[in-house]
C-alpha atoms as a PDB file:
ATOM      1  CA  UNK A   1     119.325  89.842  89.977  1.00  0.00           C
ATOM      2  CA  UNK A   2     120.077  86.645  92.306  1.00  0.00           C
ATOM      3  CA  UNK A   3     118.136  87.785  95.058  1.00  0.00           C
ATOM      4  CA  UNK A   4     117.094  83.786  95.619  1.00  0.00           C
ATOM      5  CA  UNK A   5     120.270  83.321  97.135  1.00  0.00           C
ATOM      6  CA  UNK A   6     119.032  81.478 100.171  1.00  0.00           C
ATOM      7  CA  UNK A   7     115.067  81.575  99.304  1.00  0.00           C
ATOM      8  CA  UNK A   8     112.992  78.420 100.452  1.00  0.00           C
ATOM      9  CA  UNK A   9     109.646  77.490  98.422  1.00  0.00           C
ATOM     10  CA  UNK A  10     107.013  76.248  99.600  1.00  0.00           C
ATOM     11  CA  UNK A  11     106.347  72.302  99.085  1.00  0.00           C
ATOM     12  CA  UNK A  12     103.006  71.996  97.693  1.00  0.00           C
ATOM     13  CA  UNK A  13     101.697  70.817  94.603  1.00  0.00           C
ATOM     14  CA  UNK A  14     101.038  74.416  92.733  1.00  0.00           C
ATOM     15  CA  UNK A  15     104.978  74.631  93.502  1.00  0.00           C
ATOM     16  CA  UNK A  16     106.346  71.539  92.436  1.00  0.00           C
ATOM     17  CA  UNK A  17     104.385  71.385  89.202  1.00  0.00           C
ATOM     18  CA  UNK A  18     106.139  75.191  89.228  1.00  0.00           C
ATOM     19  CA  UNK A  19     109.460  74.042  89.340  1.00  0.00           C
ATOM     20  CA  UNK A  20     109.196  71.179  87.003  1.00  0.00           C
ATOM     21  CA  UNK A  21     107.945  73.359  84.413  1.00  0.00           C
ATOM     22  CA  UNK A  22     110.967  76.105  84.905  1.00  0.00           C
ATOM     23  CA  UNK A  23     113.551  72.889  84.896  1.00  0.00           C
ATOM     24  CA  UNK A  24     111.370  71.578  81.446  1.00  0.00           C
ATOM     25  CA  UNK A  25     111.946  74.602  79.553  1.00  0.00           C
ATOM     26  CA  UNK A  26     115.847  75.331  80.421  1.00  0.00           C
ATOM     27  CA  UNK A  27     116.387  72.353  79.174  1.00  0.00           C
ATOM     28  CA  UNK A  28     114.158  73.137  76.068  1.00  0.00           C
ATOM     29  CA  UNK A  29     113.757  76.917  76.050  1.00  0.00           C
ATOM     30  CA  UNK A  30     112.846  76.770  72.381  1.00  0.00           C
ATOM     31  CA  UNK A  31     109.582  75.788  73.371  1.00  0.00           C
ATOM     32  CA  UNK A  32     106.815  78.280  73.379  1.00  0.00           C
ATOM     33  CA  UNK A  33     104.552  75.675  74.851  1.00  0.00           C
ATOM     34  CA  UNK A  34     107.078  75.183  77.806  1.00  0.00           C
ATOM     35  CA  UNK A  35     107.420  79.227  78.217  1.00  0.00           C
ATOM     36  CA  UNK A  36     103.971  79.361  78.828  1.00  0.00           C
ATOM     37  CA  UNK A  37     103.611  76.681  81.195  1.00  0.00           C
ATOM     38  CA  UNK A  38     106.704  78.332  82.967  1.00  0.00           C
ATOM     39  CA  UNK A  39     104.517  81.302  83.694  1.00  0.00           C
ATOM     40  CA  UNK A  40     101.568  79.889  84.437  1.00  0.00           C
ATOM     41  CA  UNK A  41     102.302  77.253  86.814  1.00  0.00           C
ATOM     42  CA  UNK A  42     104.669  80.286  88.367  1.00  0.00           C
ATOM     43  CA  UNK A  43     101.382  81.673  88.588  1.00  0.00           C
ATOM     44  CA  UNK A  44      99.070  79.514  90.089  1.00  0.00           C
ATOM     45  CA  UNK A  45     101.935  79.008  92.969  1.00  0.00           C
ATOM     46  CA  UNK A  46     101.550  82.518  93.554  1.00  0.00           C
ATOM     47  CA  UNK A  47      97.991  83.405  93.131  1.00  0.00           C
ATOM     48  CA  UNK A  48      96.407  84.616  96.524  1.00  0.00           C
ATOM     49  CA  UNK A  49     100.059  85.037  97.497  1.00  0.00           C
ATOM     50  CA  UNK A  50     100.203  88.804  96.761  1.00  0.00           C
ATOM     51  CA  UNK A  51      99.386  89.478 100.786  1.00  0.00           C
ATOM     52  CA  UNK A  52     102.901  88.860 101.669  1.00  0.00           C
ATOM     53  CA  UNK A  53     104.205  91.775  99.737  1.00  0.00           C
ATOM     54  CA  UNK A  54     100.695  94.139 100.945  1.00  0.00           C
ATOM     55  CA  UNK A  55     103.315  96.111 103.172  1.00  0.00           C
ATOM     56  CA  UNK A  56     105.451  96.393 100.610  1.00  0.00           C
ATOM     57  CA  UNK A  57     104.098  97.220  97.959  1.00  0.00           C
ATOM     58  CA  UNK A  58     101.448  99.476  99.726  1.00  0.00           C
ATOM     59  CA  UNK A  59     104.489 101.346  99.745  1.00  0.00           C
ATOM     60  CA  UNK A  60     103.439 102.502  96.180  1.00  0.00           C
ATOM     61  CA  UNK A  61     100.880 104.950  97.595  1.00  0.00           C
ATOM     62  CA  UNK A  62     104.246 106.847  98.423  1.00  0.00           C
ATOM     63  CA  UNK A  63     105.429 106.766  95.365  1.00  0.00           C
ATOM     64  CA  UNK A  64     102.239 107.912  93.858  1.00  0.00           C
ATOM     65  CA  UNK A  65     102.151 110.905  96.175  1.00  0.00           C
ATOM     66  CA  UNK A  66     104.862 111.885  94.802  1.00  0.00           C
ATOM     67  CA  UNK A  67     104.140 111.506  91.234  1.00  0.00           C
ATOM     68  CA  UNK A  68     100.767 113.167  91.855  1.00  0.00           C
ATOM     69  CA  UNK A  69     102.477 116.203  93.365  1.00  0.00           C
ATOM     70  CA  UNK A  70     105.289 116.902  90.554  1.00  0.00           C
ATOM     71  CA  UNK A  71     102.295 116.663  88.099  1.00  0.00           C
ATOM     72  CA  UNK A  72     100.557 119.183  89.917  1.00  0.00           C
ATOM     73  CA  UNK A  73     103.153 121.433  90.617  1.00  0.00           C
ATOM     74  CA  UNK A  74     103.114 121.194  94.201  1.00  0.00           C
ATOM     75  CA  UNK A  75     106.311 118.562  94.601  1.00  0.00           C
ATOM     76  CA  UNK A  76     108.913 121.428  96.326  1.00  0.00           C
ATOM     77  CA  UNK A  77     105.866 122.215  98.773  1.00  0.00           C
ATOM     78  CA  UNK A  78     104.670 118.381  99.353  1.00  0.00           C
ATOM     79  CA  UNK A  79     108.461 117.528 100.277  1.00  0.00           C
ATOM     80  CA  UNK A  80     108.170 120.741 102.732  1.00  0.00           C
ATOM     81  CA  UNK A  81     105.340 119.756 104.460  1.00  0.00           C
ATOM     82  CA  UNK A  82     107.742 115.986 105.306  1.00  0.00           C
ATOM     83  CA  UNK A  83     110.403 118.099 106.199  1.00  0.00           C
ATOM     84  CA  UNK A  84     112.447 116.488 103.593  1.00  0.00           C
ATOM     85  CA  UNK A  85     113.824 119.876 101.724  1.00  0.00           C
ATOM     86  CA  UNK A  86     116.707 118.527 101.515  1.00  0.00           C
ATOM     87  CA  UNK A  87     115.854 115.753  98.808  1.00  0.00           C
ATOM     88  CA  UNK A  88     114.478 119.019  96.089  1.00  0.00           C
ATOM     89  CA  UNK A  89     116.438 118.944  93.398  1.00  0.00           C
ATOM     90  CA  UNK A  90     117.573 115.301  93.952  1.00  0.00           C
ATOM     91  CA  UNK A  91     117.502 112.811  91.019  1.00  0.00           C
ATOM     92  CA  UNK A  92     113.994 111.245  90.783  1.00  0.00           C
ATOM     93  CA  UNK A  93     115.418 107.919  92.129  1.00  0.00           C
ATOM     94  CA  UNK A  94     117.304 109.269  94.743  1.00  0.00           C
ATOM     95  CA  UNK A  95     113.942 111.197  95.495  1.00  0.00           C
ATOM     96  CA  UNK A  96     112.008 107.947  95.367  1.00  0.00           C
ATOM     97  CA  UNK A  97     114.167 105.241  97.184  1.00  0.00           C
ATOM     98  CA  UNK A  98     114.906 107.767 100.118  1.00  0.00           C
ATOM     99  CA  UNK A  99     111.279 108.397 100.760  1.00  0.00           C
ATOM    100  CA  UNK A 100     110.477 104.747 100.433  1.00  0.00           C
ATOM    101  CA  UNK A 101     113.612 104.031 103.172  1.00  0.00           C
ATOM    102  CA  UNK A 102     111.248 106.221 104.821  1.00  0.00           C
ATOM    103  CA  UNK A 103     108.619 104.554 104.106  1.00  0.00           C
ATOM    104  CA  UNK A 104     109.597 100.813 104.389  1.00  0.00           C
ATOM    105  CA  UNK A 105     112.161 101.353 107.693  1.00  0.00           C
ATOM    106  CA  UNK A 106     115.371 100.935 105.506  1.00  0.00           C
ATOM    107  CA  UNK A 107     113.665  98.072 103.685  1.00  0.00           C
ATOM    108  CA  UNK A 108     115.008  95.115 105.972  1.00  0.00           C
ATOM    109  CA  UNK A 109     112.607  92.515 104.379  1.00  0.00           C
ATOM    110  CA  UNK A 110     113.252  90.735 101.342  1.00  0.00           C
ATOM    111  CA  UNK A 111     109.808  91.661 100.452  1.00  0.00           C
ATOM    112  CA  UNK A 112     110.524  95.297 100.453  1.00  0.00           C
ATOM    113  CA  UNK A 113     114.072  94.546  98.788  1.00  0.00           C
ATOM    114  CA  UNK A 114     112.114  93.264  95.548  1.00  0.00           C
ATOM    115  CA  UNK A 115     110.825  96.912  95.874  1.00  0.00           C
ATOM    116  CA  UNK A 116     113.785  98.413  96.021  1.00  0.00           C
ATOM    117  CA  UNK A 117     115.274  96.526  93.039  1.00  0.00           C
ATOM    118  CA  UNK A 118     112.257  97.354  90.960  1.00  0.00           C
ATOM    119  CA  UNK A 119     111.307 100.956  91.316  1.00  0.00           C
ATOM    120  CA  UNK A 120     114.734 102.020  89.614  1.00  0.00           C
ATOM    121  CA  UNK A 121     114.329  99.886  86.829  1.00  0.00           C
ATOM    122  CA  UNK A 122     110.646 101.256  86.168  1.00  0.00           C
ATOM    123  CA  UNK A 123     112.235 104.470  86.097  1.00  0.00           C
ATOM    124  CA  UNK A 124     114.462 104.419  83.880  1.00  0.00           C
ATOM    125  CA  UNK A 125     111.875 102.241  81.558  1.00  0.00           C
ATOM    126  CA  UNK A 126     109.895 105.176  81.406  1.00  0.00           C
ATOM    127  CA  UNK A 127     112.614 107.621  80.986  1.00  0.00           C
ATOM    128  CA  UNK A 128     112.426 109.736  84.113  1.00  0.00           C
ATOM    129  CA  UNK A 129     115.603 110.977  85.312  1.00  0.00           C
ATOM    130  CA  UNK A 130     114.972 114.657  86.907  1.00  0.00           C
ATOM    131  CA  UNK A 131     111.955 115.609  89.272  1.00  0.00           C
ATOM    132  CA  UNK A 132     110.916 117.094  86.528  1.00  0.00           C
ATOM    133  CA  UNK A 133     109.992 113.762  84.059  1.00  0.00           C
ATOM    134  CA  UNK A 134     107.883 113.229  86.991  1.00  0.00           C
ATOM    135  CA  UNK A 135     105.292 115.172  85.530  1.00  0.00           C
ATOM    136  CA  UNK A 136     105.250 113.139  82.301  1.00  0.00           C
ATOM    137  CA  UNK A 137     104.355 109.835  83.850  1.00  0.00           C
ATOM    138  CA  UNK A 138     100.498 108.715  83.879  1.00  0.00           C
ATOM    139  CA  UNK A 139      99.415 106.466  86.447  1.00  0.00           C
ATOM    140  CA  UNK A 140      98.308 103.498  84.125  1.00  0.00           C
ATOM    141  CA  UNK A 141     102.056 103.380  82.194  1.00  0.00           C
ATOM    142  CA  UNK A 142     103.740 103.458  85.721  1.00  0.00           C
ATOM    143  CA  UNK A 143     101.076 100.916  87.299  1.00  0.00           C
ATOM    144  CA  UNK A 144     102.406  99.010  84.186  1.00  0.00           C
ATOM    145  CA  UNK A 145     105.909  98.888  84.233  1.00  0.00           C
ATOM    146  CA  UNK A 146     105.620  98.303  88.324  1.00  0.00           C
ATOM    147  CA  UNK A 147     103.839  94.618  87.618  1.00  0.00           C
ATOM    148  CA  UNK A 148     106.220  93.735  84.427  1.00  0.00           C
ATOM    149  CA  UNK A 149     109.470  94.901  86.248  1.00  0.00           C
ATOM    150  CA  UNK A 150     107.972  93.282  89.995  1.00  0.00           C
ATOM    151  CA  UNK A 151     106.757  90.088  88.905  1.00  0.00           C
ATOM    152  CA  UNK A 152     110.178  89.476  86.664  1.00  0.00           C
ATOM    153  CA  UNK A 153     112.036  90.207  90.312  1.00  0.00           C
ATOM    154  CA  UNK A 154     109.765  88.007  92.069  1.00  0.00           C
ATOM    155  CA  UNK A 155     109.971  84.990  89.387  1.00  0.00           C
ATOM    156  CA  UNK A 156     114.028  85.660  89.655  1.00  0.00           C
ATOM    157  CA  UNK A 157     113.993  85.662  93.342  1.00  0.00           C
ATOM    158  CA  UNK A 158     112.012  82.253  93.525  1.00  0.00           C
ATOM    159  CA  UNK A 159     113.856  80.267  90.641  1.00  0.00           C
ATOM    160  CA  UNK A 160     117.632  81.542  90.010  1.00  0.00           C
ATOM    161  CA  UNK A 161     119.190  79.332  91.483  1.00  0.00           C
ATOM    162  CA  UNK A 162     117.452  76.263  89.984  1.00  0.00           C
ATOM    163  CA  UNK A 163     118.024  77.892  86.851  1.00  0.00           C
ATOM    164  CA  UNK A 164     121.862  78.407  86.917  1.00  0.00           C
ATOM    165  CA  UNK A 165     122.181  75.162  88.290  1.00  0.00           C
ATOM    166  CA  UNK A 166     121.014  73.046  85.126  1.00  0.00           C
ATOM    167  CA  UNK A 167     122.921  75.969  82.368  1.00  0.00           C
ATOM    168  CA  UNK A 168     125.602  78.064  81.905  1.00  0.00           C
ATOM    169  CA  UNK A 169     126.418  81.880  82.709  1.00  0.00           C
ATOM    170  CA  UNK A 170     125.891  82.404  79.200  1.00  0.00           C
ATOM    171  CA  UNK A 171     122.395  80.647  78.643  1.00  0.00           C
ATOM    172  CA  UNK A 172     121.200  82.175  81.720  1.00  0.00           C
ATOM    173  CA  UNK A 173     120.593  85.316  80.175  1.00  0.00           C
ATOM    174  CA  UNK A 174     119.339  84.099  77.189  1.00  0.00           C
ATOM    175  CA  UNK A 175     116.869  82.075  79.197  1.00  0.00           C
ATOM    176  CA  UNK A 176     115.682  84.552  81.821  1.00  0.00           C
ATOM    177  CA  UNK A 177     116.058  87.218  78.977  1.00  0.00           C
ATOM    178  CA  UNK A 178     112.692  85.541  77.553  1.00  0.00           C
ATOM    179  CA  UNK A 179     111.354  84.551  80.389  1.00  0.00           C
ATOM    180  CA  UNK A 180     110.761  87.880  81.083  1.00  0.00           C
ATOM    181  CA  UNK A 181     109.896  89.112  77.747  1.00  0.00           C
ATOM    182  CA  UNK A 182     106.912  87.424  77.730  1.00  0.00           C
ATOM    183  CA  UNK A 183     105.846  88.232  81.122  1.00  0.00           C
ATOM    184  CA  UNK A 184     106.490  91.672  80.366  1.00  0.00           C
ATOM    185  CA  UNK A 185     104.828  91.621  76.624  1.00  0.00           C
ATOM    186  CA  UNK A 186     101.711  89.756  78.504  1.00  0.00           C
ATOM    187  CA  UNK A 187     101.435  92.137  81.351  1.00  0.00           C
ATOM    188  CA  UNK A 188     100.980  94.973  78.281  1.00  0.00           C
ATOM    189  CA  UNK A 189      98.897  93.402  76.331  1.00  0.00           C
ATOM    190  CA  UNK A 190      96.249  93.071  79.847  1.00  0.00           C
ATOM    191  CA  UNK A 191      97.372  96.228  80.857  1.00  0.00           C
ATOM    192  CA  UNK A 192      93.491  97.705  80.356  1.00  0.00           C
ATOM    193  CA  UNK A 193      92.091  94.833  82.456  1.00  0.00           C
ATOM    194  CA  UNK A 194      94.528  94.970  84.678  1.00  0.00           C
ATOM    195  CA  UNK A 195      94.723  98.899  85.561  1.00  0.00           C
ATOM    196  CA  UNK A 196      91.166  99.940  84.674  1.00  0.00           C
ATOM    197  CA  UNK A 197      90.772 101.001  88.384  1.00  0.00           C
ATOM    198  CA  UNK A 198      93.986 102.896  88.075  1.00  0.00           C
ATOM    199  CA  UNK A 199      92.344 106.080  87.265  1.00  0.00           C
ATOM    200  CA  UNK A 200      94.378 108.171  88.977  1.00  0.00           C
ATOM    201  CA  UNK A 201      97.686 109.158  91.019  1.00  0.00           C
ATOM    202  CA  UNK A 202      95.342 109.250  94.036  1.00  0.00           C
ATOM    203  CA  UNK A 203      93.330 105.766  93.499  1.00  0.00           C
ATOM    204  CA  UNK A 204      96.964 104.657  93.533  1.00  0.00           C
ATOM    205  CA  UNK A 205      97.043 105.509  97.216  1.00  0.00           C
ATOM    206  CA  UNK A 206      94.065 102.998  98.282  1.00  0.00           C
ATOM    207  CA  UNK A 207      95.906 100.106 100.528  1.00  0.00           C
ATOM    208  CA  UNK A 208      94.385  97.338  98.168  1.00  0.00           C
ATOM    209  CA  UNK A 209      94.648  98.833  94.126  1.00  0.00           C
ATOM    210  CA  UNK A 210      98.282  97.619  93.944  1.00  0.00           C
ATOM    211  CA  UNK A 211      97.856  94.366  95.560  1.00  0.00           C
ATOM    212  CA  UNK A 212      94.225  93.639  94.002  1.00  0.00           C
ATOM    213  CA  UNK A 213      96.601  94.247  90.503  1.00  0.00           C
ATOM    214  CA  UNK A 214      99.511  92.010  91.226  1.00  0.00           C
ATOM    215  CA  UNK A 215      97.038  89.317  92.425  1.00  0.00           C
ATOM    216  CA  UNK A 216      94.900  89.732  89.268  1.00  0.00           C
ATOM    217  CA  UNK A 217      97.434  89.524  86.908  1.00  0.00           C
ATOM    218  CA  UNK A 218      98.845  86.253  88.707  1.00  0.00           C
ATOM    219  CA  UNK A 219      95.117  84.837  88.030  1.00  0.00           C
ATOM    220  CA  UNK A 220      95.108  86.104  84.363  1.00  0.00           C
ATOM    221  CA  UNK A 221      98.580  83.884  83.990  1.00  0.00           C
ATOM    222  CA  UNK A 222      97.139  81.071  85.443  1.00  0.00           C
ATOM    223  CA  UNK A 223      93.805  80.931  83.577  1.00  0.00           C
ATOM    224  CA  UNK A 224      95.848  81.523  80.506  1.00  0.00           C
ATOM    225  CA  UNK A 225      98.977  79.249  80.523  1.00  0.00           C
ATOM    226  CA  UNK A 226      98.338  76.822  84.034  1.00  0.00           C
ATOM    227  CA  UNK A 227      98.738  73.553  83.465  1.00  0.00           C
ATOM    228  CA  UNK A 228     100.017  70.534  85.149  1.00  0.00           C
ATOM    229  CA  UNK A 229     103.873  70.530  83.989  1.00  0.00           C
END
């Protein structure tokens, strides 16, 4: 996505060790061993770290509002109520990203950008085109797909650059490609640890269940596959 363009890391030790082990496995990226350490020293940078994105991705109890009121029916009224009639009948991510403009002011943090570039993509992972595939998504699959498709953003946004300076256009996909395979693949196979308190649309609207999850899943990384690089 190259939205590092520009981003600065921080320099201590969880971050270093971080960037050694991305600049260990492009140069290896056969190594499973090295993939692993990838993600978990990514992880241990970031653990605690989820705060900076709180007013972002509190955001998410917008999106769940929404969800919640296709699946009950009551979408055409909720968007009433907003005095936003004239986004019924609107794509679902035209529906979405306009009430999260809303939401965010225009999204003029990069924080809130990694938002922006995500939601789509979650979308369309779960196949919901119309208002009306809405009212097929549960909150656990879309809590899902938000971490997998958010954390691969946020792990692009800190270490693009560094990785397209050491290999070509062409390996860069391949490279980032499983990168984010196994984040994703991990993030399912946690997903009941990881969304257990996601038991609804609504518990999706507390300030703290999408930030408590994003910071969980960063520890689960680093207890798994931190070590020094």
């Amino acid at each position: 996505m190259g939205t590092s363009k520009g981003y600065i890391s921080p320099t201590n030790i969880p971050w270093r060790q971080a960037k050694r082990a991305v600049t260990s496995f492009v140069k290896d990226s056969g190594s499973d061993v090295k993939l692993q350490r990838v993600v978990g020293n990514y992880a241990a940078a970031k653990v605690g770290d989820a705060s900076n994105y709180q007013a972002a991705v509190n955001s998410i109890s917008q999106v769940a509002r929404i969800i919640g009121s296709a699946g009950s029916g009551g979408l055409g009224n909720y968007l009433h109520e907003i005095h936003r009639d004239d986004l019924i009948g609107k794509s679902a991510e035209e529906l979405v990203t306009a009430l999260l403009y809303d939401e965010l002011n225009n999204g003029s943090s990069a924080e809130e950008q990694l938002l922006f570039d995500t939601i789509p993509q979650v979308l369309e992972n779960l196949e919901v085109a119309t208002q009306e595939d809405l009212r097929s998504i549960t909150p656990a699959s879309f809590m899902v797909e938000f971490l997998g498709e958010f954390i691969c953003n946020d792990f692009d946004r800190c270490f693009d650059e560094q990785i397209r300076r050491h290999i070509s256009p062409r390996e860069y996909d391949q490279v980032i490609g499983k990168i984010h395979g196994f984040i994703k693949n991990s993030i399912y196979d946690m997903k009941d640890r990881l969304v257990r308190a996601v038991t609804s649309f609504e518990s999706l609207e507390s300030n703290s269940i999408v930030t408590n999850c994003l910071n969980e899943a960063f520890q689960i990384f680093k207890t798994l596959y931190g070590t020094g690089a």
